[in-house]
Protein backbone atom coordinates (compact mmCIF):
# COMPACT_ATOMS: atom_id res chain seq x y z
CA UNK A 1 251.68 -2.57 -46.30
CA UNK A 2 254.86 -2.58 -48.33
CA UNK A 3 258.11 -2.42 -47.10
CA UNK A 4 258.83 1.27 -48.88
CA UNK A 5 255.28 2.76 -46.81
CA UNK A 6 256.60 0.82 -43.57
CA UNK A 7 259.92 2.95 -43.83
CA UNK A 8 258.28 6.27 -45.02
CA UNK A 9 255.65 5.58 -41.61
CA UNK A 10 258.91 4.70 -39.75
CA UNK A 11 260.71 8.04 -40.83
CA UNK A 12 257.76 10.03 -39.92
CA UNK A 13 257.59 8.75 -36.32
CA UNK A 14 261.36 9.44 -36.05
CA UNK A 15 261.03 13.45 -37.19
CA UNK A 16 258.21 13.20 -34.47
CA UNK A 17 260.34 11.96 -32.36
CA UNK A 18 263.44 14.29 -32.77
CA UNK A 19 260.00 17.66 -32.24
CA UNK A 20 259.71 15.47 -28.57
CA UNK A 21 263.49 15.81 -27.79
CA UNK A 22 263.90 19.02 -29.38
CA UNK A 23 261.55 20.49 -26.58
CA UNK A 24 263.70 20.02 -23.83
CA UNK A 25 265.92 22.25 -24.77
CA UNK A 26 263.02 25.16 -25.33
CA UNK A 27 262.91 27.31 -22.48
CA UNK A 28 262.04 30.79 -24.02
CA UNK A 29 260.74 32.41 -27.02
CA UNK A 30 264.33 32.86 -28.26
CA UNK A 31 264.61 29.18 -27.72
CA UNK A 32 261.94 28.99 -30.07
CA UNK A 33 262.25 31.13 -32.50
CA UNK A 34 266.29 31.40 -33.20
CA UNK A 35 267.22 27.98 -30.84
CA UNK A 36 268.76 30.44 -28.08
CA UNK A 37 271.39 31.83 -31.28
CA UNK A 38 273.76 28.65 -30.82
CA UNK A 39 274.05 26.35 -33.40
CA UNK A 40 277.18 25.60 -34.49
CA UNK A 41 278.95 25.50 -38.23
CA UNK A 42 278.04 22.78 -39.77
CA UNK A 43 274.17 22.73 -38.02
CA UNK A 44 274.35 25.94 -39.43
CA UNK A 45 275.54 25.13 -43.27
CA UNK A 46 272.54 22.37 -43.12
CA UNK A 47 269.39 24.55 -42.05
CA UNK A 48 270.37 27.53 -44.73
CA UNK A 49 270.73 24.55 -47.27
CA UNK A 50 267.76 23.71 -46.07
CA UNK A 51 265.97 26.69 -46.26
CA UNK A 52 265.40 26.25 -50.45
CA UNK A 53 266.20 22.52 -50.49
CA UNK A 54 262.42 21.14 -50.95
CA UNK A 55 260.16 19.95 -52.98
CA UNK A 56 260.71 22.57 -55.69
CA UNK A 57 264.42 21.28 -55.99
CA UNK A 58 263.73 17.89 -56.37
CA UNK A 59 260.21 17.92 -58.33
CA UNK A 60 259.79 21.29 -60.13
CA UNK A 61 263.40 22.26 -61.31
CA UNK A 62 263.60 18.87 -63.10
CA UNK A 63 260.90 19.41 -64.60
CA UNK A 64 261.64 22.89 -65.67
CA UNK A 65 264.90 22.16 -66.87
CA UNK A 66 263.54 19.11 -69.14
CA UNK A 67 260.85 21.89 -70.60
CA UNK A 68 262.99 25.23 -70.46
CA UNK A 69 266.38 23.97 -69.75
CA UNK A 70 269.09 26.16 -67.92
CA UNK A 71 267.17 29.15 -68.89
CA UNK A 72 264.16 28.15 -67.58
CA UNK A 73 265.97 28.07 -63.81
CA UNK A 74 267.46 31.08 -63.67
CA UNK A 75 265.15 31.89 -60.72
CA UNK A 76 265.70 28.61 -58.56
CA UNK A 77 268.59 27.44 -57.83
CA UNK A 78 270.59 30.14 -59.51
CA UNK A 79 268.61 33.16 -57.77
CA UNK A 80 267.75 31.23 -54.78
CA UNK A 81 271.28 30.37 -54.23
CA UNK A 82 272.76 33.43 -55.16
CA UNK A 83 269.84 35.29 -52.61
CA UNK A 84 271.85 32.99 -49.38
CA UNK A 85 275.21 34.13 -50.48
CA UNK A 86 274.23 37.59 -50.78
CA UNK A 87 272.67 37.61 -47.48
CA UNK A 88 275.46 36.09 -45.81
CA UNK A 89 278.18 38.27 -47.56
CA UNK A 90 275.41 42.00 -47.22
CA UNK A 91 273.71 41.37 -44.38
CA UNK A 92 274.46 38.43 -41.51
CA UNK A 93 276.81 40.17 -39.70
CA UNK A 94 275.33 43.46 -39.57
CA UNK A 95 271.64 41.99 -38.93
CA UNK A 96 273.37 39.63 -36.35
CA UNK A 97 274.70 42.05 -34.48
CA UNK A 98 270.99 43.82 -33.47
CA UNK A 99 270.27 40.56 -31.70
CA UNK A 100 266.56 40.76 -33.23
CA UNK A 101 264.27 38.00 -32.89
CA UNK A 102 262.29 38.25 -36.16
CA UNK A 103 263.13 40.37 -39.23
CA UNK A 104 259.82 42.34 -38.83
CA UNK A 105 262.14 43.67 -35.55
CA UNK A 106 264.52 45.31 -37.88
CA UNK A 107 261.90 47.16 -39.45
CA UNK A 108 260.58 48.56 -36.37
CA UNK A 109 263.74 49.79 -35.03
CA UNK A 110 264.58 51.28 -38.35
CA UNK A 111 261.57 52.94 -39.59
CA UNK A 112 258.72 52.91 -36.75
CA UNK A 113 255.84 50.27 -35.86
CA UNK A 114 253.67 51.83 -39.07
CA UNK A 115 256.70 50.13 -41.60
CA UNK A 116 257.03 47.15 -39.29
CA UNK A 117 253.04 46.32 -39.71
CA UNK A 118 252.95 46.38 -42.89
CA UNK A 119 256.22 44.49 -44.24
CA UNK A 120 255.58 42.14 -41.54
CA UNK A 121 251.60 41.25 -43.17
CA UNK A 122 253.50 41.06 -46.45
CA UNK A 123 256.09 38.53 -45.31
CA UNK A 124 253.46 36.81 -43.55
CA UNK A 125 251.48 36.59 -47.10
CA UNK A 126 254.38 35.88 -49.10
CA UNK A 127 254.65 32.70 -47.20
CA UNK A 128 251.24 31.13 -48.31
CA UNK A 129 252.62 29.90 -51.76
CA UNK A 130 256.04 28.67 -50.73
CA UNK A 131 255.01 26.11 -47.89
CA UNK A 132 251.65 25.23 -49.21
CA UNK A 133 253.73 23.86 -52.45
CA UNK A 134 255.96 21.70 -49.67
CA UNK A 135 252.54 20.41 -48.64
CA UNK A 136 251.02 19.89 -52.22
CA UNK A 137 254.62 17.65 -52.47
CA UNK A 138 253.98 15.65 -49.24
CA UNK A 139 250.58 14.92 -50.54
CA UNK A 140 251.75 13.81 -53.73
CA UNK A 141 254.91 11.63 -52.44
CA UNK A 142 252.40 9.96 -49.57
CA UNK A 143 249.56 9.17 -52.29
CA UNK A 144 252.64 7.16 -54.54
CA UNK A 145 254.72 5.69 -51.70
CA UNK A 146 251.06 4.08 -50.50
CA UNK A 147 250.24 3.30 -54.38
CA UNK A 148 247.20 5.56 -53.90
CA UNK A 149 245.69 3.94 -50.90
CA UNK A 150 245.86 7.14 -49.33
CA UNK A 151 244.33 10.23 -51.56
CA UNK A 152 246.24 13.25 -52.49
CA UNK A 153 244.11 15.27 -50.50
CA UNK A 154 244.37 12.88 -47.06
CA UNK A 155 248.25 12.80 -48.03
CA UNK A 156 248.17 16.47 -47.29
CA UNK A 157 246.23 16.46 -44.35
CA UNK A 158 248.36 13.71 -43.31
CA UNK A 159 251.80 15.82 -44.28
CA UNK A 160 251.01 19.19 -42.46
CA UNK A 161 249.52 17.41 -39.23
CA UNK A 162 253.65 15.60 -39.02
CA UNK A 163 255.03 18.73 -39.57
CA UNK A 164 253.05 21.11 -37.51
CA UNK A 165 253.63 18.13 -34.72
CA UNK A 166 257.10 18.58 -34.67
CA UNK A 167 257.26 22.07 -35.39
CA UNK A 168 255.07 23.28 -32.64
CA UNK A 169 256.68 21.21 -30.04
CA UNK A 170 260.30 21.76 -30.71
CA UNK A 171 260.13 24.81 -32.54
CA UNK A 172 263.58 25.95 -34.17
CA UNK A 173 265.40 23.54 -32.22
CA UNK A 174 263.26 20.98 -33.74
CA UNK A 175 263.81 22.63 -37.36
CA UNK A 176 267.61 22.80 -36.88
CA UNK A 177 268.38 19.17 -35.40
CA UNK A 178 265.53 17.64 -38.17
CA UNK A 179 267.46 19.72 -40.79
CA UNK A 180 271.01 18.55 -39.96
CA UNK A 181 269.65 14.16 -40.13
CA UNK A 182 267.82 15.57 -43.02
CA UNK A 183 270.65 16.95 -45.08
CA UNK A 184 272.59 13.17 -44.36
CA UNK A 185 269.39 11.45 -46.00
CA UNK A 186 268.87 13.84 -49.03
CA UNK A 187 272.88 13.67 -49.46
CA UNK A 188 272.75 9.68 -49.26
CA UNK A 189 269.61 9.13 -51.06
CA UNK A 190 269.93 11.32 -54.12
CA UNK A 191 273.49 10.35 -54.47
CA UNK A 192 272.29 6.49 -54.75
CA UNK A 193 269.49 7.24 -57.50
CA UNK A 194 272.06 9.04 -59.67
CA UNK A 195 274.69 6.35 -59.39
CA UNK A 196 272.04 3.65 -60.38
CA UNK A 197 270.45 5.83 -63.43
CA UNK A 198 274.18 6.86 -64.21
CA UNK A 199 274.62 2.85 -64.39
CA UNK A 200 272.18 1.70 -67.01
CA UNK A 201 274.39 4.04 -69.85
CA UNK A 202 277.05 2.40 -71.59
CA UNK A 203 278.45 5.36 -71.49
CA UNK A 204 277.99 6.17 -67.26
CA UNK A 205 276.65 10.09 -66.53
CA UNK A 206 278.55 11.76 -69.51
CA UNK A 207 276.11 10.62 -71.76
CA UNK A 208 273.10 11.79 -69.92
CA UNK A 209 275.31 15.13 -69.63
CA UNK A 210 276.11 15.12 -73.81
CA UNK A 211 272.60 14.27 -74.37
CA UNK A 212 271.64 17.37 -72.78
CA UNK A 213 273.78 19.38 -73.99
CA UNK A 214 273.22 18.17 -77.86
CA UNK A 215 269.53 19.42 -77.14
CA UNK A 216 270.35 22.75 -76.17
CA UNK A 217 269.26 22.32 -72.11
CA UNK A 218 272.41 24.03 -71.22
CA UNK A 219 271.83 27.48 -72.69
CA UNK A 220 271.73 30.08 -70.19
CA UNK A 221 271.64 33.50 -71.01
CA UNK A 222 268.29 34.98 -73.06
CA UNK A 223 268.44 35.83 -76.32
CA UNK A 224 269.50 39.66 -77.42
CA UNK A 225 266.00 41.28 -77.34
CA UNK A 226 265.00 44.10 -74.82
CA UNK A 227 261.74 41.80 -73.75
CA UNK A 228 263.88 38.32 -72.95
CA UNK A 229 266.88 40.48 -71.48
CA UNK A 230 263.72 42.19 -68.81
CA UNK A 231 261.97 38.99 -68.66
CA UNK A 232 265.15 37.06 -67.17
CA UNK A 233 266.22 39.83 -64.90
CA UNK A 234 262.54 39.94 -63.87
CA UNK A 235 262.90 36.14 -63.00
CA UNK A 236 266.07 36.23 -61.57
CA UNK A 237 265.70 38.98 -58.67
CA UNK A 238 261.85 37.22 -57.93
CA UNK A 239 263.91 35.47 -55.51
CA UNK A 240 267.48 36.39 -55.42
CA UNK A 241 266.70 39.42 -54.38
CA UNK A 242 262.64 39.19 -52.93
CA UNK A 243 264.00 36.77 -50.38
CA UNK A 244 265.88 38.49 -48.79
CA UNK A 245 263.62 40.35 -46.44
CA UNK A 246 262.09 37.08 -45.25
CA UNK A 247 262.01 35.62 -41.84
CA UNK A 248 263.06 31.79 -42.72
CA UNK A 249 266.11 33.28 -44.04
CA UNK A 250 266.51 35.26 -41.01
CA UNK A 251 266.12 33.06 -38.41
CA UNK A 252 268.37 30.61 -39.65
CA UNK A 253 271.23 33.01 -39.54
CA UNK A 254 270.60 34.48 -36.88
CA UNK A 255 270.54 31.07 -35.08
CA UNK A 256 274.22 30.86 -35.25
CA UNK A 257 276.49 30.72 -32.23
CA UNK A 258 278.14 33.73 -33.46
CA UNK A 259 278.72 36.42 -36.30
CA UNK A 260 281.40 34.56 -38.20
CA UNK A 261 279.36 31.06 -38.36
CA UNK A 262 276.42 33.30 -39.57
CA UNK A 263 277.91 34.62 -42.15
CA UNK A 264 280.31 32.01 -42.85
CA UNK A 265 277.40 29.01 -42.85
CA UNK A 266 275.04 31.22 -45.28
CA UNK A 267 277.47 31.43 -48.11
CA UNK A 268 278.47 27.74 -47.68
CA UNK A 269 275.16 26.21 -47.42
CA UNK A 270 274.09 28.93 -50.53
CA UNK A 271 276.83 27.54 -52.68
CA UNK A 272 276.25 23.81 -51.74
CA UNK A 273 272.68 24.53 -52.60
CA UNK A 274 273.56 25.78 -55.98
CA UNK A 275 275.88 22.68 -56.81
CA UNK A 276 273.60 19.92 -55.12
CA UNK A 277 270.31 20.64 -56.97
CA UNK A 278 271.59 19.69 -60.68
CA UNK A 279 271.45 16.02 -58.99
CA UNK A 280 267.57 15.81 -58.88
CA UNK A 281 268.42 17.46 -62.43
CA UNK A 282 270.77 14.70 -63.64
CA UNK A 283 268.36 11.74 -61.77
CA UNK A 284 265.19 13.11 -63.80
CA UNK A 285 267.08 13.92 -66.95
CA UNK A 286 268.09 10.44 -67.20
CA UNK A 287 265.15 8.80 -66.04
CA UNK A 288 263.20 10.05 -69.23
CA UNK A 289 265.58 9.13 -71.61
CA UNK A 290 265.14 5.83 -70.07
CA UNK A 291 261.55 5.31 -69.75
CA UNK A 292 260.50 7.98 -72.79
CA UNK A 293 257.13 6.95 -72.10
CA UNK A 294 257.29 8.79 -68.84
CA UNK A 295 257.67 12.08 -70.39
CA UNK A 296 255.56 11.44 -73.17
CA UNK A 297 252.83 10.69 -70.83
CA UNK A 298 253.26 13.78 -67.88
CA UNK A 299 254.70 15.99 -70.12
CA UNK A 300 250.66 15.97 -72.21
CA UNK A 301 248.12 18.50 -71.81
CA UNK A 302 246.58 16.29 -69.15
CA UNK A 303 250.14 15.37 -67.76
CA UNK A 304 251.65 16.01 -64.46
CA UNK A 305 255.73 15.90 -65.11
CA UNK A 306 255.94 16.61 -61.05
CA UNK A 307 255.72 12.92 -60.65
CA UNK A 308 258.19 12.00 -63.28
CA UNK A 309 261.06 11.34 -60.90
CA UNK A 310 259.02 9.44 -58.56
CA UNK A 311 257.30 7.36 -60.29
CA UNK A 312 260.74 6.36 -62.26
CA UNK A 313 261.70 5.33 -58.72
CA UNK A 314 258.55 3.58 -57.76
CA UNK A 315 258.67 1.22 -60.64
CA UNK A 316 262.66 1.30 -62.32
CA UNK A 317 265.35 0.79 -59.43
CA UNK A 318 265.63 -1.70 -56.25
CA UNK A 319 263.67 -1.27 -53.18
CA UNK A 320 266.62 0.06 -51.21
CA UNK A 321 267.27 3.09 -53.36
CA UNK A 322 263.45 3.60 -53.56
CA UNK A 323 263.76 3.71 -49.57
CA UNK A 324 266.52 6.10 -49.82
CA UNK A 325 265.30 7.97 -52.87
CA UNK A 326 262.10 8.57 -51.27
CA UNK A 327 263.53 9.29 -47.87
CA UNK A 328 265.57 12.16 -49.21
CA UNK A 329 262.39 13.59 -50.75
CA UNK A 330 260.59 13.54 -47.77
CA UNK A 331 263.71 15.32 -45.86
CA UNK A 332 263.57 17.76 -48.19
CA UNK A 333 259.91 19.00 -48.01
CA UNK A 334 259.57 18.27 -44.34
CA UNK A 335 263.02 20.51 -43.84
CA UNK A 336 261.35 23.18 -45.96
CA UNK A 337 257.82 22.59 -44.68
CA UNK A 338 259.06 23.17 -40.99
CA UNK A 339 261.28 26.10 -41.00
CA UNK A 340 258.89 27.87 -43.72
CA UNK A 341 255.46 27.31 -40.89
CA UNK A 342 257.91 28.68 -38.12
CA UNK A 343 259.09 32.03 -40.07
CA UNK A 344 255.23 33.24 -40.76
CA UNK A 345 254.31 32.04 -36.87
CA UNK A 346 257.36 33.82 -36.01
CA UNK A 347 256.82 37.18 -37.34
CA UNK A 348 253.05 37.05 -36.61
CA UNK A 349 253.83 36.64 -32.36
CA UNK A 350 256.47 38.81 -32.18
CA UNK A 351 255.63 41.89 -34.61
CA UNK A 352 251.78 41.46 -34.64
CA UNK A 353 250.33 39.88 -31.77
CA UNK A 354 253.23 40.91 -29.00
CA UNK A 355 253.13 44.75 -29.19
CA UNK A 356 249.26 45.19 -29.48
CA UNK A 357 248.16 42.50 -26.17
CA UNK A 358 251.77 43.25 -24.27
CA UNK A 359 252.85 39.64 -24.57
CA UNK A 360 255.24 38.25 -21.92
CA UNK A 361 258.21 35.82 -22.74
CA UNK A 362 255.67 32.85 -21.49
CA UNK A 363 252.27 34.36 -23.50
CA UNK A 364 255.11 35.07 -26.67
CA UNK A 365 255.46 31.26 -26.44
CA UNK A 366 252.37 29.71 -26.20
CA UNK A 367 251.25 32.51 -28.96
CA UNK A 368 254.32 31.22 -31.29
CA UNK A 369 253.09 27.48 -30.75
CA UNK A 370 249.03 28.58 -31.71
CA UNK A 371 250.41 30.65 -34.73
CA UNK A 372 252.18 27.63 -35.67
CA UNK A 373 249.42 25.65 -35.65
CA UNK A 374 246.42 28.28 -37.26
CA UNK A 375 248.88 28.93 -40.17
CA UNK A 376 249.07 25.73 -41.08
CA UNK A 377 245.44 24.87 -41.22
CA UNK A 378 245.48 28.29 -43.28
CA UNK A 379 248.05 26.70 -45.58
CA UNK A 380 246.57 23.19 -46.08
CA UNK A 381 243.24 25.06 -47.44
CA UNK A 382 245.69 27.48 -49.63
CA UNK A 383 247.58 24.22 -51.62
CA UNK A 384 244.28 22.74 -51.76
CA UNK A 385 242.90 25.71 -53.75
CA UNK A 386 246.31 25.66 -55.91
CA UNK A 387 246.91 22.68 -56.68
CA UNK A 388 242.82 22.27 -57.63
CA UNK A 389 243.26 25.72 -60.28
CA UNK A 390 246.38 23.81 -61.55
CA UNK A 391 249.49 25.83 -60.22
CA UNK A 392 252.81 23.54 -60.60
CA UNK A 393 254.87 23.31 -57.02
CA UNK A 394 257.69 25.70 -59.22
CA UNK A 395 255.15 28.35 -59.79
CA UNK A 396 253.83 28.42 -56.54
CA UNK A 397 257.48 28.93 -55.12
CA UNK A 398 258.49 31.17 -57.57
CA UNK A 399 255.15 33.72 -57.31
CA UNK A 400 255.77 33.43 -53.72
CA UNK A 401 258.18 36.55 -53.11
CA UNK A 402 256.82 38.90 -55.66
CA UNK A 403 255.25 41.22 -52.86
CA UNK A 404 258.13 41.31 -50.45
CA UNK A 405 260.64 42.06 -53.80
CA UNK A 406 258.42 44.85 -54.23
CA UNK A 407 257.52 46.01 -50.48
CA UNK A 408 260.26 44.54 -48.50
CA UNK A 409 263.75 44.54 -50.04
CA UNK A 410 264.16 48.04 -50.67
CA UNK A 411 263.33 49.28 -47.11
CA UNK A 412 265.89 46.53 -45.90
CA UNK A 413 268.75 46.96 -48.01
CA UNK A 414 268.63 51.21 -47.57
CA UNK A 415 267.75 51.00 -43.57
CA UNK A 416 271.29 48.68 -43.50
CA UNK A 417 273.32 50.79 -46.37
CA UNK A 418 272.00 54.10 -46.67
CA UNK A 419 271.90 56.25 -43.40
CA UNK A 420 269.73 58.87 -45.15
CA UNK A 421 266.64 56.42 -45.44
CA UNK A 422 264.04 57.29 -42.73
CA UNK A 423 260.27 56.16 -42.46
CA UNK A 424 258.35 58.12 -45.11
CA UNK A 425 261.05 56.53 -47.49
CA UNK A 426 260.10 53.36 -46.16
CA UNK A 427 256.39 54.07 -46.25
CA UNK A 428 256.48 55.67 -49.66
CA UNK A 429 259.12 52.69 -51.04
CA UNK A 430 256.59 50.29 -49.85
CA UNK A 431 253.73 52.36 -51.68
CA UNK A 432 254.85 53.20 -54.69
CA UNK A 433 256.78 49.08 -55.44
CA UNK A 434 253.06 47.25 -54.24
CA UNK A 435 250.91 49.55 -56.15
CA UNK A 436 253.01 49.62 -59.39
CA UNK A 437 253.42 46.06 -58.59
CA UNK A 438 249.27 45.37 -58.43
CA UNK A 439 248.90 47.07 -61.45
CA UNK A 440 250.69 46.22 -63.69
CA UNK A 441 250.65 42.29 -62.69
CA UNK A 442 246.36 42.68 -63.25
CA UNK A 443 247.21 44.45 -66.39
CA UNK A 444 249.49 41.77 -67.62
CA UNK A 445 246.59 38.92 -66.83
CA UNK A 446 244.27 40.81 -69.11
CA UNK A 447 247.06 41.21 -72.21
CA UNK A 448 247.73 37.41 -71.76
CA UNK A 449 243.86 36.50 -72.42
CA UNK A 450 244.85 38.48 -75.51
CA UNK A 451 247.69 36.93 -76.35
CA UNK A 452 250.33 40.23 -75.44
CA UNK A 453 252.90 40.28 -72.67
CA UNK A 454 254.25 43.30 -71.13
CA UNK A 455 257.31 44.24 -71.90
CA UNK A 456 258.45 44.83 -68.37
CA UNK A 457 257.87 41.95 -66.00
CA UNK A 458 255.64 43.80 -62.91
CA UNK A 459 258.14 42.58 -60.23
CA UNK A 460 260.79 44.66 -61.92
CA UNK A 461 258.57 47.77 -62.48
CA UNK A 462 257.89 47.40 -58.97
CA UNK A 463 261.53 47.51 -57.29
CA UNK A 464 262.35 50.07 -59.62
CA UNK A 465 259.48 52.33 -58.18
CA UNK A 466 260.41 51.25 -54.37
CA UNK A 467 263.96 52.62 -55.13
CA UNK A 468 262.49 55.55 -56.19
CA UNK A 469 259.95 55.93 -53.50
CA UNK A 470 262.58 55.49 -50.66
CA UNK A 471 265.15 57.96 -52.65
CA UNK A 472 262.09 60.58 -53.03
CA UNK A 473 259.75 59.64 -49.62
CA UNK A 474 263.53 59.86 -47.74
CA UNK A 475 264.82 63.34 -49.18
CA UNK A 476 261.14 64.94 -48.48
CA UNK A 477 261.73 64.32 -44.75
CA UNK A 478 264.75 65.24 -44.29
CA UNK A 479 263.65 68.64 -46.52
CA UNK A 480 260.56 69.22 -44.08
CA UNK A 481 262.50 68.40 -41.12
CA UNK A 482 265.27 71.02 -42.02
CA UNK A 483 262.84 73.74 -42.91
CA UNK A 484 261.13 73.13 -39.14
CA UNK A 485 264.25 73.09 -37.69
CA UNK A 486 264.01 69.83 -36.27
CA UNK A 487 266.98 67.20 -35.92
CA UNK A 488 267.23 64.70 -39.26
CA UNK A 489 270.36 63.09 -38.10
CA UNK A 490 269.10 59.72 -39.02
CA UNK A 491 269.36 56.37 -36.75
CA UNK A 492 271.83 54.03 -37.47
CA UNK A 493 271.16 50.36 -38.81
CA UNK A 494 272.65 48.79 -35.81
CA UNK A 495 272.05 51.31 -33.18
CA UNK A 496 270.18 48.76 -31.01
CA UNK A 497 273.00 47.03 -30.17
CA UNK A 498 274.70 50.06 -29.31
């Protein structure tokens, strides 16, 4: 066994280990779920960092940004980022104040159980292609730190079974306290690969930065033409805007000890997010221009470029920033992997299960532990399929909030802002963005066998029609209800904590 696998084993007994103590303090299914809404600031800052900080931010925006460059991440970090700030600086105090459990609660005290059913299947759904790409990471980081003793596949089996462990004993508690010795690894780890690529340039990190830059990577904004100006909007509120609604999100806001640490620790661990991920950027940026053969090689028709960066560490720097390096990469997925299983449990218990058998708090818990556990054997089978039909860990992320962008935000962002918004808004919003959605997203796979694209990405044609649907599905209540005679003085976002 070599010294890099003994640490990686090592690590993974520890995050076991940390699910074991986490336990103790889990009492309830608020315990569980939201770690009895007491975490303090800076626990707080780490788990929302945490929340995007995976493997897409270490393996696929690299290699997106070599390919695409800045433009080609407008989505993650920039939208992921962006989607934390705006939820602490829209929507954590005024969701924190409800004292809800899941998001899919919101929804149900808003708009009826009908809305809450159906936005709470779509978040569950939505969640298949974000943690089965953590998974399709931990496979591939377990199959190179054990120089393919242990199969991708088996690495995957291997990955999920630590983090469902840990997850289903400690629960949020266990998220949280892994997520705060996680962000000290990825912060030391990363940090020590830069500073030793940075070192091999005569000319230290500016000329990795000037290279860059003399190859046009740092070019933003889209070019002046109706389709690019749609097609980066399209990209950009995927997940600045679809994530939102979503329960991982949620529940690590709502963990806070308090309203201001909410919505103070969103926008700080948002912004940190934004700033920390051009590391992995700047590590795999100069990696290739020091081992061309690297991208020459995964960058092929054949290629995979997610193991650029880790294979530059297996086999270019000393063993103690490969323990480091590879640490930090396994705190990142595992960070992900965890809260992202608990969100999907989460909202299936409380929103699903609960109402329909009349759960108690003890039957809530024991459900929230067996949800934990059937999702992710639903999950492992799910990146299996993916990664076999060829799906990059960046694509899997960044088709993962399509539906809720479509069937969740709108419904959210009126029930909190607009008191008009009632339940056939909701149910029409929902409608009219997933149908237009479907559509046009199966229309656009049969113009790109032909070689077209649609001028309107079908994520934007989508929100577009749930605003409209909630405007029109909201007014047509309120007109019917008025013409009965019947009372359309609509119920306030927070009125449960009235």
């Amino acid at each position: 066994m070599s010294a890099l696998a003994f640490f990686v084993i090592l690590y993974i007994l520890l995050s076991i280990g940390v699910g074991l103590y986490a336990a103790l303090r889990v009492h309830n299914a608020t315990d569980f779920v939201l770690a009895g809404r007491s975490l303090p600031i800076y626990v707080t800052i780490a788990t929302v960092f945490a929340t995007w900080f995976g493997s897409e931010a270490v393996l696929g925006i690299p290699a997106t940004f070599m390919e695409e460059g800045l433009h080609g991440i407008v989505a993650d970090p920039f939208g992921a980022g962006l989607c934390l700030i705006f939820v602490g600086v829209f929507f954590a105090a005024r969701l924190y104040r409800m004292k809800l459990m899941t998001i899919g609660d919101f929804y149900r005290q808003r708009y009826g159980r009908a809305v809450e059913i159906l936005v709470s299947i779509a978040i569950c759904i939505s969640y298949l292609g974000w943690v089965a790409a953590q998974i399709v990471a931990l496979g591939l980081v377990i199959n190179i730190v054990s120089l393919e003793h242990i199969s991708f596949e088996w690495g995957m089996v291997l990955g999920v079974t630590v983090v469902m462990a840990y997850t289903v004993i400690g629960g949020m508690w266990a998220v949280a306290i892994t997520d705060f010795l996680q962000m000290a690894i990825i912060l030391v780890g990363l940090i020590s690969a830069a500073y030793v690529v940075a070192g091999r340039f005569d000319g230290g990190a500016m000329e990795i930065i000037n290279h860059a830059a003399q190859n046009d990577k740092f070019t933003f904004w889209p070019e002046l033409e109706l389709a690019a100006i749609l097609g980066f909007i399209g990209a950009f509120i995927t997940i600045a805007l679809g994530s939102i609604p979503q329960q991982d999100v949620f529940q690590r806001v709502m963990s806070a000890k308090d309203e201001k640490t909410a919505v103070r620790g969103t926008v700080i661990g948002g912004s940190f997010y934004i700033i920390f991920c051009f590391i992995p950027i700047f590590i795999a940026y100069g990696a290739c221009l020091l081992n061309p053969q690297l991208l020459e090689m995964h960058m092929g028709e054949n290629g995979d470029y997610q193991r650029i960066l880790p294979e530059f560490i297996m086999n270019e720097v000393p063993l103690f920033v490969q323990v480091m390096f590879f640490g930090a990469l396994m705190s990142a997925i595992m960070s992900t992997a965890s809260g992202t299983l608990l969100a999907p449990s989460a909202i299936m218990a409380e929103n699903i299960l609960r109402p329909y058998f009349k759960l108690s708090d003890k039957q809530l818990l024991l459900t929230l532990r067996l949800c934990v556990l059937g999702f992710g054997l639903i999950v492992l089978g799910y990146a299996y399929l993916s990664s076999t039909a060829g799906l990059t860990i960046f694509e899997m992320v960044e088709n993962a909030y399509l539906v809720t962008l479509c069937g969740a935000f709108v419904p959210l962002a009126a029930g909190v802002y607009w008191s008009k918004a009632n339940n056939t808004g909701a149910l029409t919003s929902i409608a009219f963005g997933v149908l237009t959605w479907s559509v046009l997203e199966t229309l656009g796979l049969k113009m790109a066998a032909n070689g077209e694209e649609l001028l309107v990405p079908p994520q934007l044609a989508g929100l577009i029609m749930a605003i409209i649907g909630m405007i029109l599905g909201s007014y047509l209540q309120i007109i019917y209800k008025t013409k009965k005679g019947q009372n359309v003085t609509p119920q306030p976002a927070d009125a449960s904590a009235e």
